[in-house]
N, C-alpha and C. Protein backbone atom coordinates (compact mmCIF):
# COMPACT_ATOMS: atom_id res chain seq x y z
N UNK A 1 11.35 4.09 -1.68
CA UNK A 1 10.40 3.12 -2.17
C UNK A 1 9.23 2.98 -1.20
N UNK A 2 9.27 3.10 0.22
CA UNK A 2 8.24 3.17 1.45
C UNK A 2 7.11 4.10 0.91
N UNK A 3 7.86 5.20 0.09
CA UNK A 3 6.86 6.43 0.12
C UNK A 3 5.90 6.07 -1.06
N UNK A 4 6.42 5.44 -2.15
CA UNK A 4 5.72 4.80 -3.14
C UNK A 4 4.60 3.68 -2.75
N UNK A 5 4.93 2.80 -2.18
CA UNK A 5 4.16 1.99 -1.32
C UNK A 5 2.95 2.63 -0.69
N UNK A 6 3.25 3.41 0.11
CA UNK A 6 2.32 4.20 0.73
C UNK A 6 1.49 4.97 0.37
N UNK A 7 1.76 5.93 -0.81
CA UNK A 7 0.61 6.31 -1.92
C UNK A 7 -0.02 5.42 -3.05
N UNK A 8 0.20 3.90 -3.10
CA UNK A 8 -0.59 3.43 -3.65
C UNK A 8 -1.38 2.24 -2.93
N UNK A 9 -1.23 2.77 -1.18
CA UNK A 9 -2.02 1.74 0.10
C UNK A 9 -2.81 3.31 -0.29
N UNK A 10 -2.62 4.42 0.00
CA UNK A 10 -3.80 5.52 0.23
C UNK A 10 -4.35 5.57 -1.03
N UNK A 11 -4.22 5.53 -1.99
CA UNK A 11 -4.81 5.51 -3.18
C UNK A 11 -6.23 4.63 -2.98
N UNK A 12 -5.48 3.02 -2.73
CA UNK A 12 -6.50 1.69 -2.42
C UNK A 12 -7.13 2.25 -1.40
N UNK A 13 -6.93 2.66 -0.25
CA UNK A 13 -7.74 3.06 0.86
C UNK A 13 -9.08 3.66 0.11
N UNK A 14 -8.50 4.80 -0.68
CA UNK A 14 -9.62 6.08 -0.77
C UNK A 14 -10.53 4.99 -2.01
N UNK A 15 -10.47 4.05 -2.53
CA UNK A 15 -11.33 3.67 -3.04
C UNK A 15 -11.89 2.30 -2.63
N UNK A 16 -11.66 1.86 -1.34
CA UNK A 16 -12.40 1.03 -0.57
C UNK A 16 -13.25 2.08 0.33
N UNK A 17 -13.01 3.23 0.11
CA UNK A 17 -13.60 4.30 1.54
C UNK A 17 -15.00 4.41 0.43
N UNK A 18 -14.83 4.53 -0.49
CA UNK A 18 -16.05 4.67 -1.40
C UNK A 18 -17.22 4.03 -1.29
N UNK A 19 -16.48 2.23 -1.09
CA UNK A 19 -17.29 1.31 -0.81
C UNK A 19 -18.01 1.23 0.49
N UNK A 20 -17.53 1.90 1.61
CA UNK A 20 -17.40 1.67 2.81
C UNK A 20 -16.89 0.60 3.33
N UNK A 21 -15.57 0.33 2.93
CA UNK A 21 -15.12 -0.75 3.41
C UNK A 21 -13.21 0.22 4.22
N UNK A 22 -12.85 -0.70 5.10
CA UNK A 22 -11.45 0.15 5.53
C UNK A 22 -10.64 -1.01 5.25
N UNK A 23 -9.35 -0.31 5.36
CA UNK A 23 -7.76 -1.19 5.49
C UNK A 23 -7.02 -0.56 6.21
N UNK A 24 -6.58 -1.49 7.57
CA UNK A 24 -5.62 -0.94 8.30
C UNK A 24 -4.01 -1.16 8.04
N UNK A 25 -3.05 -0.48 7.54
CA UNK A 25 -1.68 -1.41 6.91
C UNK A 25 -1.05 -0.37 8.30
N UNK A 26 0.29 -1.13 9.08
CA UNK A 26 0.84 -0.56 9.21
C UNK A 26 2.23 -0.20 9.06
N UNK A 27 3.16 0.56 9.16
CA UNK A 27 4.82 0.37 8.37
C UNK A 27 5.38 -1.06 8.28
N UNK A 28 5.19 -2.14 8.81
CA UNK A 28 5.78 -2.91 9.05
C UNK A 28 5.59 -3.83 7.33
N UNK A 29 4.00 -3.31 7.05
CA UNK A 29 3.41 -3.92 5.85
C UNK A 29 4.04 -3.24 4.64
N UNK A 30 3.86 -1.84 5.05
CA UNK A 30 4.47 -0.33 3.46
C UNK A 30 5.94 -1.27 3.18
N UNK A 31 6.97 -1.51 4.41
CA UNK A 31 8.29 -2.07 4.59
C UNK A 31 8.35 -3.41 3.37
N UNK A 32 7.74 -4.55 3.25
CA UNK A 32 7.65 -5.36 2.46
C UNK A 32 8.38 -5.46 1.56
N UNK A 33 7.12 -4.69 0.91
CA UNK A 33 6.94 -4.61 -0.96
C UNK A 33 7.95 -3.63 -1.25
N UNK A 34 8.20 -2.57 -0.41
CA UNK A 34 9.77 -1.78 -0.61
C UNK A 34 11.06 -2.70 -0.54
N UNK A 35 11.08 -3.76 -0.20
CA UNK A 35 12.70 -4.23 0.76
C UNK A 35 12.47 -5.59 -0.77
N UNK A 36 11.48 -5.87 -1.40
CA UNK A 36 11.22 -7.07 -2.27
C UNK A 36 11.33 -6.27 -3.47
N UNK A 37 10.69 -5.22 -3.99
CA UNK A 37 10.74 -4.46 -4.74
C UNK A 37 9.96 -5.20 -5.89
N UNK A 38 10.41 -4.74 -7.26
CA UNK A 38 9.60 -5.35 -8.32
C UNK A 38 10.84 -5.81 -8.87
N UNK A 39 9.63 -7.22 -9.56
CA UNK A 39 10.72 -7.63 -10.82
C UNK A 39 10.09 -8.06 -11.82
N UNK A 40 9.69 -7.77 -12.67
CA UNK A 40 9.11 -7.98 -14.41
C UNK A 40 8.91 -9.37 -14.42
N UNK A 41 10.40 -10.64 -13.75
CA UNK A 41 10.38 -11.68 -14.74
C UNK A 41 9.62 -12.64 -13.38
């Protein structure tokens, strides 16, 4: 799930890079939204 996380922080990256704007995340952040996961309800 980290790795999922992480291609959709580089995804967001590459289209704030457009803007010229950056985001620094580091594992501790990818870790999160993996360990919470999703839930619909």
């Amino acid at each position: 799930m980290v790795k999922i996380v992480a291609l959709q922080i580089k995804r967001l990256d590459l289209r704030l890079a457009e803007r010229k704007l950056w985001l620094t995340v580091d594992d501790s952040a990818c870790e999160l939204p993996a360990e919470t996961g999703y839930d619909p309800q």
